[in-house]
PDB file of N, CA and C in Angstrom:
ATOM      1  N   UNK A   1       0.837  -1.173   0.000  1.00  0.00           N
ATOM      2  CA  UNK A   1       0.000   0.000   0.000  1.00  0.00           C
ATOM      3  C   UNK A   1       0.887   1.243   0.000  1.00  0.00           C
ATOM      4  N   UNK A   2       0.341   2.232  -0.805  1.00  0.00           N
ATOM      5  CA  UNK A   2       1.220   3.387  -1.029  1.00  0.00           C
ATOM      6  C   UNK A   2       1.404   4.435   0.457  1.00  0.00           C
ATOM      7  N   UNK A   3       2.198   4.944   1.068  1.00  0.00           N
ATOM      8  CA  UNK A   3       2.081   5.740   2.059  1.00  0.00           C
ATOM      9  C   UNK A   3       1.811   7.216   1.804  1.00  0.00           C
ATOM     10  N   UNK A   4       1.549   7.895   2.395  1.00  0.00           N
ATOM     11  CA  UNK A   4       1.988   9.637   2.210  1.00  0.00           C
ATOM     12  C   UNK A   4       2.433  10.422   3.503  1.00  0.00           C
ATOM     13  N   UNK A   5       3.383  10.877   3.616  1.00  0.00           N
ATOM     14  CA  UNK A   5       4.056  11.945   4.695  1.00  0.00           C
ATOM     15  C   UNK A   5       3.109  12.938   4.620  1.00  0.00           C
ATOM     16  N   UNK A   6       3.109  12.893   5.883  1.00  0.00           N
ATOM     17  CA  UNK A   6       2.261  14.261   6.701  1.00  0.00           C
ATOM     18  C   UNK A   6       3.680  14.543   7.426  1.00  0.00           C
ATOM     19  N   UNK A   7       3.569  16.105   7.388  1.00  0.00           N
ATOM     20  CA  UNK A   7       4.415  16.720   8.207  1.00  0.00           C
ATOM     21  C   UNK A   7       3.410  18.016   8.866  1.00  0.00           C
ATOM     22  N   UNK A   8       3.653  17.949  10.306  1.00  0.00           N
ATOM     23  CA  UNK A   8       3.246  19.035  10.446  1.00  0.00           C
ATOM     24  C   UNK A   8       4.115  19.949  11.938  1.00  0.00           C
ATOM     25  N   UNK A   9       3.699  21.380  12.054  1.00  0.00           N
ATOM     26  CA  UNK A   9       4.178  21.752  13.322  1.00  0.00           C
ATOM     27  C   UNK A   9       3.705  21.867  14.600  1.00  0.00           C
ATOM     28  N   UNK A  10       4.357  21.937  15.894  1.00  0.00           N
ATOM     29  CA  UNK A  10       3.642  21.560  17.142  1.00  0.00           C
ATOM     30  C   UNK A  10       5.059  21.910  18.152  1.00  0.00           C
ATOM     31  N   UNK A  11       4.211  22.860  18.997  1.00  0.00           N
ATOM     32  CA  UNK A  11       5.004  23.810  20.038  1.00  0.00           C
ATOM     33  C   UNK A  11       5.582  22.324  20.633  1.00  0.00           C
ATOM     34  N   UNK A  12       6.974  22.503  21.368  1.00  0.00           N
ATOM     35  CA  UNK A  12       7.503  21.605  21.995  1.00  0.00           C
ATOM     36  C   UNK A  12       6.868  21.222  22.935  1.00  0.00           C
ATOM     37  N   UNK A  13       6.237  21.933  23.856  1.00  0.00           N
ATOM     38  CA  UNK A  13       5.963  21.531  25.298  1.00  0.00           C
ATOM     39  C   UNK A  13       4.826  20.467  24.631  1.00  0.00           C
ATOM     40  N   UNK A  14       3.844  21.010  23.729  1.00  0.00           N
ATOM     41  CA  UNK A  14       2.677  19.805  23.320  1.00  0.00           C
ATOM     42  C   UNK A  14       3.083  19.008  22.931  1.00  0.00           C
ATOM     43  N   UNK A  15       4.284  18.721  22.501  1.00  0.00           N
ATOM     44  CA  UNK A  15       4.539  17.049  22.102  1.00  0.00           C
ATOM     45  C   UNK A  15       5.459  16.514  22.668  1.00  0.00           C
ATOM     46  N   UNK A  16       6.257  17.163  23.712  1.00  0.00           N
ATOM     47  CA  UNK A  16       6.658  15.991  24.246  1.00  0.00           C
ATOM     48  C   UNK A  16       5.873  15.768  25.732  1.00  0.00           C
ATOM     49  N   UNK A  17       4.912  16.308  25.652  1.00  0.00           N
ATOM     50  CA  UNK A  17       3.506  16.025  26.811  1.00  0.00           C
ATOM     51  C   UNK A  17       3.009  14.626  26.447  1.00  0.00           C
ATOM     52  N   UNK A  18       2.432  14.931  25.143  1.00  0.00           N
ATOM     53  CA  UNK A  18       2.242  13.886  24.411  1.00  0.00           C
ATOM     54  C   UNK A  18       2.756  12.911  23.798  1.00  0.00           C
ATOM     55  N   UNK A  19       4.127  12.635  23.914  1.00  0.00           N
ATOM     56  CA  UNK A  19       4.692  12.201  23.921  1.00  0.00           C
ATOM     57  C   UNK A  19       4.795  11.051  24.800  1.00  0.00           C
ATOM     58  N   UNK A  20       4.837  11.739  25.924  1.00  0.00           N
ATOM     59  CA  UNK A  20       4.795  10.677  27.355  1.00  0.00           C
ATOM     60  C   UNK A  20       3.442   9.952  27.630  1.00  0.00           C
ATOM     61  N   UNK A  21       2.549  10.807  27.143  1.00  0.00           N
ATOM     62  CA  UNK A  21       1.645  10.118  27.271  1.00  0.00           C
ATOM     63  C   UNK A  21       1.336   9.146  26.545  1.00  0.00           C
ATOM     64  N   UNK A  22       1.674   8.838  25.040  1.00  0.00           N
ATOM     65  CA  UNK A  22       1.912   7.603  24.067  1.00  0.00           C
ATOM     66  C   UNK A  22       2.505   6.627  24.674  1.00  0.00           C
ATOM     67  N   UNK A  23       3.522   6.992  25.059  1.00  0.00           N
ATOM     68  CA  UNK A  23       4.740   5.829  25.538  1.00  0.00           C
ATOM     69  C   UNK A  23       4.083   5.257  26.728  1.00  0.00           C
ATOM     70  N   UNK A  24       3.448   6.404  27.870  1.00  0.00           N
ATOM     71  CA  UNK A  24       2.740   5.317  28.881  1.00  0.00           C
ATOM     72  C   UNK A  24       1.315   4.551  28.152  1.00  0.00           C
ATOM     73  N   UNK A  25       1.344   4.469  27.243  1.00  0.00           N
ATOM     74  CA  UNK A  25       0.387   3.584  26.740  1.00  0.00           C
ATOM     75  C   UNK A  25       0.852   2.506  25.684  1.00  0.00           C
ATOM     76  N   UNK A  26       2.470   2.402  25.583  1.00  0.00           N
ATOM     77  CA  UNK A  26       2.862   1.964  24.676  1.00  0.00           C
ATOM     78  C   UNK A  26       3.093   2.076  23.211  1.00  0.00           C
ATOM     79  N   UNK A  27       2.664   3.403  22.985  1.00  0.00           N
ATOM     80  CA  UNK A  27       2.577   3.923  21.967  1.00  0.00           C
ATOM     81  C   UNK A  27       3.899   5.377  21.466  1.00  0.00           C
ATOM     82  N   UNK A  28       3.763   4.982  19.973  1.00  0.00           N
ATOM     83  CA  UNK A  28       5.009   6.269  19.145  1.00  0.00           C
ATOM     84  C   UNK A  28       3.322   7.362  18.976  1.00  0.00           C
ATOM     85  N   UNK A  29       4.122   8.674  19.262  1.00  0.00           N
ATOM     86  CA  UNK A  29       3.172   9.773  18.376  1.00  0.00           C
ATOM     87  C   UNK A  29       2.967   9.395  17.341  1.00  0.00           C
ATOM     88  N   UNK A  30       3.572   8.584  16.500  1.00  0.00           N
ATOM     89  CA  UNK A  30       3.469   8.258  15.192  1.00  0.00           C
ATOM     90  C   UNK A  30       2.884   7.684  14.604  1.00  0.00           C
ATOM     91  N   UNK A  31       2.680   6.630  15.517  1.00  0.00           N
ATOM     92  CA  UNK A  31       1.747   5.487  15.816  1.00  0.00           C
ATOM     93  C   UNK A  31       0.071   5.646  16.065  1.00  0.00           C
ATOM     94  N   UNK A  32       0.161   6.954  16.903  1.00  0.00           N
ATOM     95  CA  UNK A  32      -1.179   7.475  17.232  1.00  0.00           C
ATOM     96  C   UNK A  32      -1.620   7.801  16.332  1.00  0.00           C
ATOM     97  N   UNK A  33      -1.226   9.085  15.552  1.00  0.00           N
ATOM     98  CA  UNK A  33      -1.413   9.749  14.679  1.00  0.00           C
ATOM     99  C   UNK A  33      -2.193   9.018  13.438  1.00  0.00           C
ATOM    100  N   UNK A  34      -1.377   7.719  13.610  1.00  0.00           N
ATOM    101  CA  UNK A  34      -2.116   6.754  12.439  1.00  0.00           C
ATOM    102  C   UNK A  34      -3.393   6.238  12.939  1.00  0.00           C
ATOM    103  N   UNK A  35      -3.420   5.850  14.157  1.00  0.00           N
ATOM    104  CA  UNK A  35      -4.770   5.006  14.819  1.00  0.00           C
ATOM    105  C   UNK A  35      -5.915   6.420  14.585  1.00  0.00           C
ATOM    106  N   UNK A  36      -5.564   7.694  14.750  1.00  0.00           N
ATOM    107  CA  UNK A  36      -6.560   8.442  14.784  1.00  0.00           C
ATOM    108  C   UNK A  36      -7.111   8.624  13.387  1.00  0.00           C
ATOM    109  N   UNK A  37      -6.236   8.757  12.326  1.00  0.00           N
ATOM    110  CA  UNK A  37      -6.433   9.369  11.406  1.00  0.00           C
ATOM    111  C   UNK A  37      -6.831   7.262  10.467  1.00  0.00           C
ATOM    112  N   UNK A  38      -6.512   6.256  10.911  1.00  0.00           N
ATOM    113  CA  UNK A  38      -6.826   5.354  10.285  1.00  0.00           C
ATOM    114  C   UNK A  38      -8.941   5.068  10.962  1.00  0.00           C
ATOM    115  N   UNK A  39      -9.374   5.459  12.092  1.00  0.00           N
ATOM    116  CA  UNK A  39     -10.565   5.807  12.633  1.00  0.00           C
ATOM    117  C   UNK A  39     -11.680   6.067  11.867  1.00  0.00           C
ATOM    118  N   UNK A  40     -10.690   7.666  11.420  1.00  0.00           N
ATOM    119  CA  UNK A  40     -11.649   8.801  11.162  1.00  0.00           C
ATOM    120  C   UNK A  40     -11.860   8.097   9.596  1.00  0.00           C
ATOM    121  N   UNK A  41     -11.282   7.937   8.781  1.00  0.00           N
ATOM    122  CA  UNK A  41     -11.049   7.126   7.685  1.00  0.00           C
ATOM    123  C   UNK A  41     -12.352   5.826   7.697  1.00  0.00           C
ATOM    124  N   UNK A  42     -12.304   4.925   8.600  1.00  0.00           N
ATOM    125  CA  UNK A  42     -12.607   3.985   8.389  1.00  0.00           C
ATOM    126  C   UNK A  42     -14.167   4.218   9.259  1.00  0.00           C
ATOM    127  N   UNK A  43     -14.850   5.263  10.051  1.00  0.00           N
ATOM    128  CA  UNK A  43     -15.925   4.997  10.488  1.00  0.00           C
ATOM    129  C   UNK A  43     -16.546   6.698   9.621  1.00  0.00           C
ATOM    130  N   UNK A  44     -16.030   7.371   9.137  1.00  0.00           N
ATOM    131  CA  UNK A  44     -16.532   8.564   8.937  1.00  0.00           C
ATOM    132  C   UNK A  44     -16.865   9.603   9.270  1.00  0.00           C
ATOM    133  N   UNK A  45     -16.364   9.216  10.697  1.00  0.00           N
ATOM    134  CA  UNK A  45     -16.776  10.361  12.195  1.00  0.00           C
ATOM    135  C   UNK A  45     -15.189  10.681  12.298  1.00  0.00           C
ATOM    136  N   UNK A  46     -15.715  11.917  13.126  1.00  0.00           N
ATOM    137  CA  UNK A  46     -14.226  12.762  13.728  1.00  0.00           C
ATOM    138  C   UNK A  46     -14.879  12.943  14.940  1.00  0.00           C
ATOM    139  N   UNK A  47     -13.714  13.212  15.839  1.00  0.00           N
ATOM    140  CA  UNK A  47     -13.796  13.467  17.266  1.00  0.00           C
ATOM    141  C   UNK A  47     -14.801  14.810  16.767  1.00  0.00           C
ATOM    142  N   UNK A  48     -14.227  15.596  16.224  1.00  0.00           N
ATOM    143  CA  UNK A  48     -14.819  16.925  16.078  1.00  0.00           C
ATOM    144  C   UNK A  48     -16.193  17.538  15.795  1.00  0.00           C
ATOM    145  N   UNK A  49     -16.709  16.250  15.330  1.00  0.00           N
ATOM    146  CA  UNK A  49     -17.775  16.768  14.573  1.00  0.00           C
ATOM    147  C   UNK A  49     -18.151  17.683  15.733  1.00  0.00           C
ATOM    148  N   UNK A  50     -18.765  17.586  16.116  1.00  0.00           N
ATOM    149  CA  UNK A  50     -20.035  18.321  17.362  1.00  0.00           C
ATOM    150  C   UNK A  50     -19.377  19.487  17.223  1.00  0.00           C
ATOM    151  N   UNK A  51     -17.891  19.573  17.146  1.00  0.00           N
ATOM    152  CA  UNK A  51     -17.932  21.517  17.255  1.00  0.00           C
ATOM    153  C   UNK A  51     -18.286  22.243  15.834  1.00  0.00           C
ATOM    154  N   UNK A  52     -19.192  21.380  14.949  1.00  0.00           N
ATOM    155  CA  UNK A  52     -19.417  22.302  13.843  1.00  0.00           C
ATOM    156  C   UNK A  52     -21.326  21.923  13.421  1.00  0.00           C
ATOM    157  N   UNK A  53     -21.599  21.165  14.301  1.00  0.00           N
ATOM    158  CA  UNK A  53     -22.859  21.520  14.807  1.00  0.00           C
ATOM    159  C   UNK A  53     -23.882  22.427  14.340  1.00  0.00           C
ATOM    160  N   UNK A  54     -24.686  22.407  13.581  1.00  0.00           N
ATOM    161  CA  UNK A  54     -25.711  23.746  13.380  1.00  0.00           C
ATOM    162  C   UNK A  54     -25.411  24.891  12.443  1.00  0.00           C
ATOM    163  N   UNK A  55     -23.469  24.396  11.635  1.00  0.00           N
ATOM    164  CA  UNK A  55     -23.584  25.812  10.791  1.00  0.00           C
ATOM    165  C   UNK A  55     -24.266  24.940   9.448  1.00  0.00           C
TER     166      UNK A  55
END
């Protein structure tokens, strides 16, 4: 299967917060990043919806 790089930016303190918090779950940011974005992909929902609600 073909991949594609996402790059994006993110203040230090937020990722290596998050950071730690991956790893205490066993997890790479990298790793997450995929579970979230393989989710949203595969059920059609985003965490987000609800904040766009009513426009």
């Amino acid at each position: 299967m073909a991949e594609k790089l996402i790059q994006l930016r993110v203040e230090d303190t937020v990722k290596d917060r998050a950071d730690e918090i991956f790893k205490s779950q066993g997890l790479t940011t990298q790793t997450a990043i995929k579970i979230f974005l393989t989710q949203v992909a595969n059920t059609g929902q985003s965490p987000f919806d609800h904040l766009f609600e009513g426009k």
